[in-house]
PDB file of N, CA and C in Angstrom:
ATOM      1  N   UNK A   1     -96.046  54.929 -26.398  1.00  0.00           N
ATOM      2  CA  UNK A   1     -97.026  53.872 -26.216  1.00  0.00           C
ATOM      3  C   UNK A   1     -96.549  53.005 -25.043  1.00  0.00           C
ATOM      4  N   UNK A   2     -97.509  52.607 -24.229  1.00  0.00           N
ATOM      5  CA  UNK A   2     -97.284  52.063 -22.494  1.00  0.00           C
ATOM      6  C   UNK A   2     -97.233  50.428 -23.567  1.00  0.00           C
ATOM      7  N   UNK A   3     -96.576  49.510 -22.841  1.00  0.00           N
ATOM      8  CA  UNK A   3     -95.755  48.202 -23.191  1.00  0.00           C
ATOM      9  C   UNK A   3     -96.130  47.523 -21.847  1.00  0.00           C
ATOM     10  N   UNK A   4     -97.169  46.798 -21.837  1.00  0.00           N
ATOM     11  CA  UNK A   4     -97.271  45.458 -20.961  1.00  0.00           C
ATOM     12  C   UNK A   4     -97.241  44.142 -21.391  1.00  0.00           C
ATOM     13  N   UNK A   5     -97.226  43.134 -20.500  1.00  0.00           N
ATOM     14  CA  UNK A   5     -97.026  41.741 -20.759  1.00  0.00           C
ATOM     15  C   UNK A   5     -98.560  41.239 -20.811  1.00  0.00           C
ATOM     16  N   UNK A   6     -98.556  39.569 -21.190  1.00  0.00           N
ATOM     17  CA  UNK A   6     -99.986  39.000 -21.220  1.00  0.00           C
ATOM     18  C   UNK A   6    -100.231  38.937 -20.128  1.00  0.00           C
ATOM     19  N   UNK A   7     -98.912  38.205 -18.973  1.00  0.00           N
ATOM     20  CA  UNK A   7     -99.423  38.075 -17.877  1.00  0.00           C
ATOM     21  C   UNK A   7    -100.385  39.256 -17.129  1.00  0.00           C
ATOM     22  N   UNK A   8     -99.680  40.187 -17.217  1.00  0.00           N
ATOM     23  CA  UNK A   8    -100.525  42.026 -16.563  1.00  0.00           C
ATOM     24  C   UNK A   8    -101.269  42.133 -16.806  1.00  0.00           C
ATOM     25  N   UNK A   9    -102.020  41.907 -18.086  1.00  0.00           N
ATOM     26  CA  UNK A   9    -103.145  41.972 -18.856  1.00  0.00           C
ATOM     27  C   UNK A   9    -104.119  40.726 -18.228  1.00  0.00           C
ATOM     28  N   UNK A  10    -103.601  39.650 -18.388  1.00  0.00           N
ATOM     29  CA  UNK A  10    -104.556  39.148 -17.363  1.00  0.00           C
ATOM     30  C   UNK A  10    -105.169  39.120 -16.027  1.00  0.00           C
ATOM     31  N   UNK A  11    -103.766  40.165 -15.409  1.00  0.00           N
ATOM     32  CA  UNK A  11    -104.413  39.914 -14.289  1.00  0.00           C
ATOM     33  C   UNK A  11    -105.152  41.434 -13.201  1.00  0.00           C
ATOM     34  N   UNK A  12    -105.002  42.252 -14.852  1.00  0.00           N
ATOM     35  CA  UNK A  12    -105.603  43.483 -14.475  1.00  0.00           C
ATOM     36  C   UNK A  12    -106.230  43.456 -15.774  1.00  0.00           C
ATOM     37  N   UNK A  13    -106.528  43.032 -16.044  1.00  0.00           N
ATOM     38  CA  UNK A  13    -107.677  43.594 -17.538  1.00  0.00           C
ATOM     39  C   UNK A  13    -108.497  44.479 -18.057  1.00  0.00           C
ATOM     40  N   UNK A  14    -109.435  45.037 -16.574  1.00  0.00           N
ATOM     41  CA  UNK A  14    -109.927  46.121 -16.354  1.00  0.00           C
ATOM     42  C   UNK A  14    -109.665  47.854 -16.403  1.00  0.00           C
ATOM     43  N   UNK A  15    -108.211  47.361 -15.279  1.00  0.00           N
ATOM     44  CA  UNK A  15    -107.432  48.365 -15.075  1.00  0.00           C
ATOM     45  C   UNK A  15    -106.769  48.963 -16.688  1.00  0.00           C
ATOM     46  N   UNK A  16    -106.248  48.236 -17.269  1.00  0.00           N
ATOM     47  CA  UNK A  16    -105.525  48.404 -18.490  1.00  0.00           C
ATOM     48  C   UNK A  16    -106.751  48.784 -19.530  1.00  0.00           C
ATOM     49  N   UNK A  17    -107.193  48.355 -19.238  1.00  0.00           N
ATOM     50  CA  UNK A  17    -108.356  48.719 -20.991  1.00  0.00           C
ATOM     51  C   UNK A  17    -109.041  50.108 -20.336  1.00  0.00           C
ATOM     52  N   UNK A  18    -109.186  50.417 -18.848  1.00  0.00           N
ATOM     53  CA  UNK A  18    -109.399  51.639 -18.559  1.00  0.00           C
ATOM     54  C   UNK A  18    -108.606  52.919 -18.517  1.00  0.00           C
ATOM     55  N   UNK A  19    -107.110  52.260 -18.620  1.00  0.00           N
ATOM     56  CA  UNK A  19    -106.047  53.527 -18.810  1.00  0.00           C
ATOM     57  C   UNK A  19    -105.582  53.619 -20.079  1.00  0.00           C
ATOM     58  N   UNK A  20    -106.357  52.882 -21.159  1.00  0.00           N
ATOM     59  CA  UNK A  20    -105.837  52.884 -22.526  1.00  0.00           C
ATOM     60  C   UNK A  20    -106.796  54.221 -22.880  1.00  0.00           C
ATOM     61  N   UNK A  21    -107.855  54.497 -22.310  1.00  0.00           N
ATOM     62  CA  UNK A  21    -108.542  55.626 -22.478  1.00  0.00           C
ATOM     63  C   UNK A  21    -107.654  57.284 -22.060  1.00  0.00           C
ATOM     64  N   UNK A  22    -106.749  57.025 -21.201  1.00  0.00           N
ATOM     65  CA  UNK A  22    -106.166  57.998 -20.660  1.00  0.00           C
ATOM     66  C   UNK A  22    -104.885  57.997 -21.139  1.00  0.00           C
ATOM     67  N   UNK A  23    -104.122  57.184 -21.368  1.00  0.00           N
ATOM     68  CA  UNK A  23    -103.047  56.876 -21.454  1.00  0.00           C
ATOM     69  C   UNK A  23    -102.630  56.782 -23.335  1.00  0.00           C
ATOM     70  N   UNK A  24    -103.726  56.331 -23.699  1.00  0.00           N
ATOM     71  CA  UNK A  24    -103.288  56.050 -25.055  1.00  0.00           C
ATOM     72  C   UNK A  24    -103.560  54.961 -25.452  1.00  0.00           C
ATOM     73  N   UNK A  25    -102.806  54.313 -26.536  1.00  0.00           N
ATOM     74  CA  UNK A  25    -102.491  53.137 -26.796  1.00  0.00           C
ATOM     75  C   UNK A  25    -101.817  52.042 -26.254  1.00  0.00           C
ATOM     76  N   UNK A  26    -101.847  51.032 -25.807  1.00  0.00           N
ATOM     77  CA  UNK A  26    -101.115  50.278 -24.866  1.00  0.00           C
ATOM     78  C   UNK A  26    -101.245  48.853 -25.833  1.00  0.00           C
ATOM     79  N   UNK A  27     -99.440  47.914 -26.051  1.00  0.00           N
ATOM     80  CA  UNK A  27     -99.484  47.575 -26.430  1.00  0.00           C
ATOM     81  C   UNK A  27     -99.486  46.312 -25.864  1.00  0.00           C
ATOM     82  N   UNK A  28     -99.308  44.842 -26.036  1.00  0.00           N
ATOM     83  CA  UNK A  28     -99.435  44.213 -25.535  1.00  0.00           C
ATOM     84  C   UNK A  28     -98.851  42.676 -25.959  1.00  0.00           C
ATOM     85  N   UNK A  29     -97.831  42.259 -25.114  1.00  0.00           N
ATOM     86  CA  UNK A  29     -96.560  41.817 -25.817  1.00  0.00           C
ATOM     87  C   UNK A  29     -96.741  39.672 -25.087  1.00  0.00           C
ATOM     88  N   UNK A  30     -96.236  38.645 -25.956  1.00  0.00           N
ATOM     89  CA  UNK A  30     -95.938  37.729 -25.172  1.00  0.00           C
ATOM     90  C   UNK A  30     -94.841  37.137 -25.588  1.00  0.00           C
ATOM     91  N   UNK A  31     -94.065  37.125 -24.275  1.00  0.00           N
ATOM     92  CA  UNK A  31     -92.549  36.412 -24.274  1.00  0.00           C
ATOM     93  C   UNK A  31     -91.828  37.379 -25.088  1.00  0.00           C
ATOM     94  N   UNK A  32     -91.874  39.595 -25.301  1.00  0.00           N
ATOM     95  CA  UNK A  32     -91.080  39.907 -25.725  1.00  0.00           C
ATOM     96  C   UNK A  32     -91.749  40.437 -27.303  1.00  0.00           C
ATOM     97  N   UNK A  33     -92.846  39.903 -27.736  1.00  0.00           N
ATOM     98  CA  UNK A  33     -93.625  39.533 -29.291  1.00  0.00           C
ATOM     99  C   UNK A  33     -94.719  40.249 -29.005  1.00  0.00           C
ATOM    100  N   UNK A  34     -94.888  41.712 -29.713  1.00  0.00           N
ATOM    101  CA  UNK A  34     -96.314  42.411 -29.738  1.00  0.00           C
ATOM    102  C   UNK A  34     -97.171  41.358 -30.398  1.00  0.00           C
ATOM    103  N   UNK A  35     -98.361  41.381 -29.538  1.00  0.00           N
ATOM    104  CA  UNK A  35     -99.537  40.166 -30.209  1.00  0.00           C
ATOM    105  C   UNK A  35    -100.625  41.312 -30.401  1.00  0.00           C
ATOM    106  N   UNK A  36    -100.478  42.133 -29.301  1.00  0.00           N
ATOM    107  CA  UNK A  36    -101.799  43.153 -29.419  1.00  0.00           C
ATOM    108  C   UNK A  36    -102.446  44.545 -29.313  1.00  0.00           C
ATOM    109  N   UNK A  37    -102.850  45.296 -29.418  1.00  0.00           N
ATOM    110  CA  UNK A  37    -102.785  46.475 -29.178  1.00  0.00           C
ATOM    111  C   UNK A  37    -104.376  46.837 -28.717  1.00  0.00           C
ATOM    112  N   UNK A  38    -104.540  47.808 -27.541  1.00  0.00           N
ATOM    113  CA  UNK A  38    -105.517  48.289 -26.750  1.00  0.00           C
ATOM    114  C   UNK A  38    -105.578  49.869 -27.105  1.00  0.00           C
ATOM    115  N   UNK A  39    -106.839  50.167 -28.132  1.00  0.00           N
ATOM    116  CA  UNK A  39    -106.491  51.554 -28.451  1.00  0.00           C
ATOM    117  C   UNK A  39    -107.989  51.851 -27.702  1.00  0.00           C
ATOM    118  N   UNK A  40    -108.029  53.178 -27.349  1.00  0.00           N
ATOM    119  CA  UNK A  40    -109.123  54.281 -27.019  1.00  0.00           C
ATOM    120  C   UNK A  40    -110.101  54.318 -28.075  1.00  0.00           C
ATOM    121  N   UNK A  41    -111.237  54.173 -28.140  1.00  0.00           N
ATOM    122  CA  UNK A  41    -112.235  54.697 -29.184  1.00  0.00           C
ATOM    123  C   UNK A  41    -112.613  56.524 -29.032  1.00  0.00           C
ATOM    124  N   UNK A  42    -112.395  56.668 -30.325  1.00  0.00           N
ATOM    125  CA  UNK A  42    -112.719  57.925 -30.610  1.00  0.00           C
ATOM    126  C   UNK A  42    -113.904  58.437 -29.952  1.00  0.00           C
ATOM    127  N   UNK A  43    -114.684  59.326 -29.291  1.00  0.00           N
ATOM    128  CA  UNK A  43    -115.565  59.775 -29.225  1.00  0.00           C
ATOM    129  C   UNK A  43    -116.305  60.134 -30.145  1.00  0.00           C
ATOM    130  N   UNK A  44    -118.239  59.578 -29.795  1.00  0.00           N
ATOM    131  CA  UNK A  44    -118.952  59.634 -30.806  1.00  0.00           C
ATOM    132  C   UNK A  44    -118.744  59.005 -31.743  1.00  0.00           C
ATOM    133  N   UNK A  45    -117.901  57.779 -32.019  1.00  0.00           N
ATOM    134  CA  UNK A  45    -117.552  56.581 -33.093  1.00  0.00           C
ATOM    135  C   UNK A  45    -117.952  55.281 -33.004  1.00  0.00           C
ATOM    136  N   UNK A  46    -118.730  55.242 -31.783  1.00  0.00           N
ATOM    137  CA  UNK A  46    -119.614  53.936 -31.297  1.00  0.00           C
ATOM    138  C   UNK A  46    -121.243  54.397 -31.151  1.00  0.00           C
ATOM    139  N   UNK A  47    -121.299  54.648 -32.660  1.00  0.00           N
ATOM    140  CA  UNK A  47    -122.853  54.804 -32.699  1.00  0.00           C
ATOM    141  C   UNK A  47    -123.661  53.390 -32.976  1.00  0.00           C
ATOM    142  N   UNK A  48    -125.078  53.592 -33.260  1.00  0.00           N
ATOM    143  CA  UNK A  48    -125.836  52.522 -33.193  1.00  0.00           C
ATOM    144  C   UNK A  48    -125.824  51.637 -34.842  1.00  0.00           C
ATOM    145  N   UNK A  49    -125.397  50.827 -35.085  1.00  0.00           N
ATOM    146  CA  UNK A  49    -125.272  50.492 -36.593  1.00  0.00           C
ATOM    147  C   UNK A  49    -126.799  50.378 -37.221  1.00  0.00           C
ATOM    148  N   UNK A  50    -127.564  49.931 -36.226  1.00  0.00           N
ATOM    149  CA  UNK A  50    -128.938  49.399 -36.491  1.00  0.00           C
ATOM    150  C   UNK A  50    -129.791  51.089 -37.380  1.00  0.00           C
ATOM    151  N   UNK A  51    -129.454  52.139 -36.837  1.00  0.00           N
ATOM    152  CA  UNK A  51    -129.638  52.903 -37.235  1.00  0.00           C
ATOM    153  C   UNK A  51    -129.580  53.674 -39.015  1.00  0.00           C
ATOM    154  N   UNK A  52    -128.798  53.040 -39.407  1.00  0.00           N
ATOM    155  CA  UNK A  52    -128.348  52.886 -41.008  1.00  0.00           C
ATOM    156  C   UNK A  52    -128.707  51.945 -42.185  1.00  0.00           C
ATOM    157  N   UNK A  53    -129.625  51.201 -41.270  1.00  0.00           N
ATOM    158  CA  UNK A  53    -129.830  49.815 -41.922  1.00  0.00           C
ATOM    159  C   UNK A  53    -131.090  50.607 -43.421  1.00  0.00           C
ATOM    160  N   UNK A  54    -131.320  49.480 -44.339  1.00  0.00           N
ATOM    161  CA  UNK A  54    -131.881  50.246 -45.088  1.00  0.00           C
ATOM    162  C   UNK A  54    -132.286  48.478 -45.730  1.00  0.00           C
ATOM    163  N   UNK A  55    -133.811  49.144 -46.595  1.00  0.00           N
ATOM    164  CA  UNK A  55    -134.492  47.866 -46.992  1.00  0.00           C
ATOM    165  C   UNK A  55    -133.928  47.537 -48.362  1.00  0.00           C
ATOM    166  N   UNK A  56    -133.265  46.334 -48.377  1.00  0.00           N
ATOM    167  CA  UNK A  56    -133.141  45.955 -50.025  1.00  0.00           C
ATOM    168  C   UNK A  56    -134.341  45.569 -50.852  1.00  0.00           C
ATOM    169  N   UNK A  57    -133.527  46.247 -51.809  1.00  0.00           N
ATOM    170  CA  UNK A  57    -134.812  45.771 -53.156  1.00  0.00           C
ATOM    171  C   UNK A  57    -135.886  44.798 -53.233  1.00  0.00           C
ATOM    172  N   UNK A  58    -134.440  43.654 -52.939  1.00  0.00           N
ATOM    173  CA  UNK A  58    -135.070  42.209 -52.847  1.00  0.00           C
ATOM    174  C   UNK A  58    -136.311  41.717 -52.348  1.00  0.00           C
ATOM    175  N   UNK A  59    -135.621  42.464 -50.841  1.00  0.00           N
ATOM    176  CA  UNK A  59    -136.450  42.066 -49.397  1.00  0.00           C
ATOM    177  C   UNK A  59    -138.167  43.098 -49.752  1.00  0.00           C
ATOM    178  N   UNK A  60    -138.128  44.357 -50.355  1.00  0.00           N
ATOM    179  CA  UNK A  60    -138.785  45.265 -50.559  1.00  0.00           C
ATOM    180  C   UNK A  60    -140.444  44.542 -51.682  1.00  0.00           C
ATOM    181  N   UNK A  61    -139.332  43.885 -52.541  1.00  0.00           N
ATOM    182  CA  UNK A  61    -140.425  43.108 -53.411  1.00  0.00           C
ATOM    183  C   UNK A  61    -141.317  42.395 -52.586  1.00  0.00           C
ATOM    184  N   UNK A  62    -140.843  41.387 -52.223  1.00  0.00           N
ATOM    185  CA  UNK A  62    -141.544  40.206 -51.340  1.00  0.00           C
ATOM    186  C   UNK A  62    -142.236  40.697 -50.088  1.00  0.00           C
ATOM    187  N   UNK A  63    -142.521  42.400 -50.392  1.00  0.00           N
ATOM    188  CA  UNK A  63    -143.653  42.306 -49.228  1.00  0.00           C
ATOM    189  C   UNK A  63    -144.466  42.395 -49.237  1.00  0.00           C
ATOM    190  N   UNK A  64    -145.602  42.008 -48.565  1.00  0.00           N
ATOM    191  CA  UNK A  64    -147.039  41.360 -48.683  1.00  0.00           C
ATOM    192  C   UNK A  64    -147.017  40.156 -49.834  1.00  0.00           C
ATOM    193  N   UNK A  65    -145.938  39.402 -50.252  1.00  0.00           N
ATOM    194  CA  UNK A  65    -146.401  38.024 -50.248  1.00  0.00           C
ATOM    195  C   UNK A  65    -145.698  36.982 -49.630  1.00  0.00           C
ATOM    196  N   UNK A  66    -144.746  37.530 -48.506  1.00  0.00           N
ATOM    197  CA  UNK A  66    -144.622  36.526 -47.270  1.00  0.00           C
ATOM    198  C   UNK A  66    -145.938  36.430 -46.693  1.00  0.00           C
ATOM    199  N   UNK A  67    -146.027  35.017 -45.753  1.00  0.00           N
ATOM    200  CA  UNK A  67    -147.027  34.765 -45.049  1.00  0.00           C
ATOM    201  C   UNK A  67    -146.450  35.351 -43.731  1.00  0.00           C
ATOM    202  N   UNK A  68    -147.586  34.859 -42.590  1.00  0.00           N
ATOM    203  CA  UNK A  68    -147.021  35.081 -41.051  1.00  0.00           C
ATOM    204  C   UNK A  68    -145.969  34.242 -40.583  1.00  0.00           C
ATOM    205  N   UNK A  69    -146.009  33.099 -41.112  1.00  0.00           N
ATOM    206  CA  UNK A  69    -145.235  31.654 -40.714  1.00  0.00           C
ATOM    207  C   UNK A  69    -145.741  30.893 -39.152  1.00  0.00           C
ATOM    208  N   UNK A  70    -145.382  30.015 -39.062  1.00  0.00           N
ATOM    209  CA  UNK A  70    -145.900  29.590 -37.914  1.00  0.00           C
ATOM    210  C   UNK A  70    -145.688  30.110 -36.227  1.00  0.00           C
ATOM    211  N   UNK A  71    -146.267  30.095 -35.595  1.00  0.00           N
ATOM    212  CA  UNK A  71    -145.943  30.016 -34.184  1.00  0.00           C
ATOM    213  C   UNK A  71    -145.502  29.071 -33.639  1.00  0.00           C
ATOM    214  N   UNK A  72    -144.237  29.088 -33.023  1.00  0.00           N
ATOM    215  CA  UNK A  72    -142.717  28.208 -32.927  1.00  0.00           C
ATOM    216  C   UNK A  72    -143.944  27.803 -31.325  1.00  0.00           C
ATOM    217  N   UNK A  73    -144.140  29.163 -31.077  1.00  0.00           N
ATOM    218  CA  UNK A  73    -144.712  28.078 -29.180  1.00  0.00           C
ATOM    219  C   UNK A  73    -145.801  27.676 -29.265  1.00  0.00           C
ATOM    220  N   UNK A  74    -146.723  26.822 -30.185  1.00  0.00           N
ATOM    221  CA  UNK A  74    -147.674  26.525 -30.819  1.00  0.00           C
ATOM    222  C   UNK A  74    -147.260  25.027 -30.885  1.00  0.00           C
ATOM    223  N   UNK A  75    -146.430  24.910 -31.940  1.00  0.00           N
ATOM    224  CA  UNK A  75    -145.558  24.048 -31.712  1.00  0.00           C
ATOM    225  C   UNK A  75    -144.964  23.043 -31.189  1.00  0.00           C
ATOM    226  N   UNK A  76    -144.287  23.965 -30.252  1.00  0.00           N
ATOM    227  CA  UNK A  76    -143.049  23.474 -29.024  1.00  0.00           C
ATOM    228  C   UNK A  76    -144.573  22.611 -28.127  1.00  0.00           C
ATOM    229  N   UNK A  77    -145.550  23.381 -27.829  1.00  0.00           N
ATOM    230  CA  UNK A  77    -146.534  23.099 -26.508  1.00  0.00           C
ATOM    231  C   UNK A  77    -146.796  21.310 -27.169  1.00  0.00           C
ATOM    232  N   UNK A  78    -147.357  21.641 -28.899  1.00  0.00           N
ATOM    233  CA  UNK A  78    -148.101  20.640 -29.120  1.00  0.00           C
ATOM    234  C   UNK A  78    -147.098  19.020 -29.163  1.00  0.00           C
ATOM    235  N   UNK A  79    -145.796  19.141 -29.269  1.00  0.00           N
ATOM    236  CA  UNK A  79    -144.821  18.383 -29.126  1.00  0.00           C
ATOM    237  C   UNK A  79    -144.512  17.884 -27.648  1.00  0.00           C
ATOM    238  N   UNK A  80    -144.322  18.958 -26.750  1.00  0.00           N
ATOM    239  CA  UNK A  80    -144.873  18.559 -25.233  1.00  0.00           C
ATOM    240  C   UNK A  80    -145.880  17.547 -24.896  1.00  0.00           C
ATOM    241  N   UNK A  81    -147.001  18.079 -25.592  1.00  0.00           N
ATOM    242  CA  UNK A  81    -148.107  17.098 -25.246  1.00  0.00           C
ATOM    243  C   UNK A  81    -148.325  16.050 -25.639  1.00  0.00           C
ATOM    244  N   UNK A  82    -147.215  15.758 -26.580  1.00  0.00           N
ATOM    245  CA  UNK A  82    -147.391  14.460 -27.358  1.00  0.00           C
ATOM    246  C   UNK A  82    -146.421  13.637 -26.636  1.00  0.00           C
ATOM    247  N   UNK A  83    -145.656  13.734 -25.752  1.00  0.00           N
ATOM    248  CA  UNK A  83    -144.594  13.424 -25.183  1.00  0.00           C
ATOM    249  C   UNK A  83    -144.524  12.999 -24.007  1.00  0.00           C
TER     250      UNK A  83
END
């Protein structure tokens, strides 16, 4: 595992989080004291979360007897004009 300082890290940040892909894990030390570690993401492990989402029960009941609720720029305009 590659061992840099905070300072390096700050002042290549780019560089380093781009060779943690190649390189590995890179750890990341201040005054001597690992504080942090820069690992590679797995491939195909940064999928879309939104994709999994699923309707609760809860939320499932209460539909069709929410209303629309108001229009916020309806609103905002008629507060303008009062102003």
């Amino acid at each position: 595992m590659k061992t840099i300082s905070l300072r390096e890290l700050h002042a290549n940040t780019g560089a380093w989080v781009r060779s943690a892909s190649r390189l590995g894990a890179v750890l990341v030390t201040d005054r001597g004291r690992a504080i942090a570690r820069i690992e590679p993401v797995a491939e195909g492990s940064a999928g879309n979360p939104f994709l999994k989402r699923r309707v609760l029960p809860e939320f499932a009941a209460l539909k069709g007897r929410l209303g629309g609720g108001t229009d916020s720029t309806a609103l905002v305009r008629a507060d303008r004009d009062r102003g």
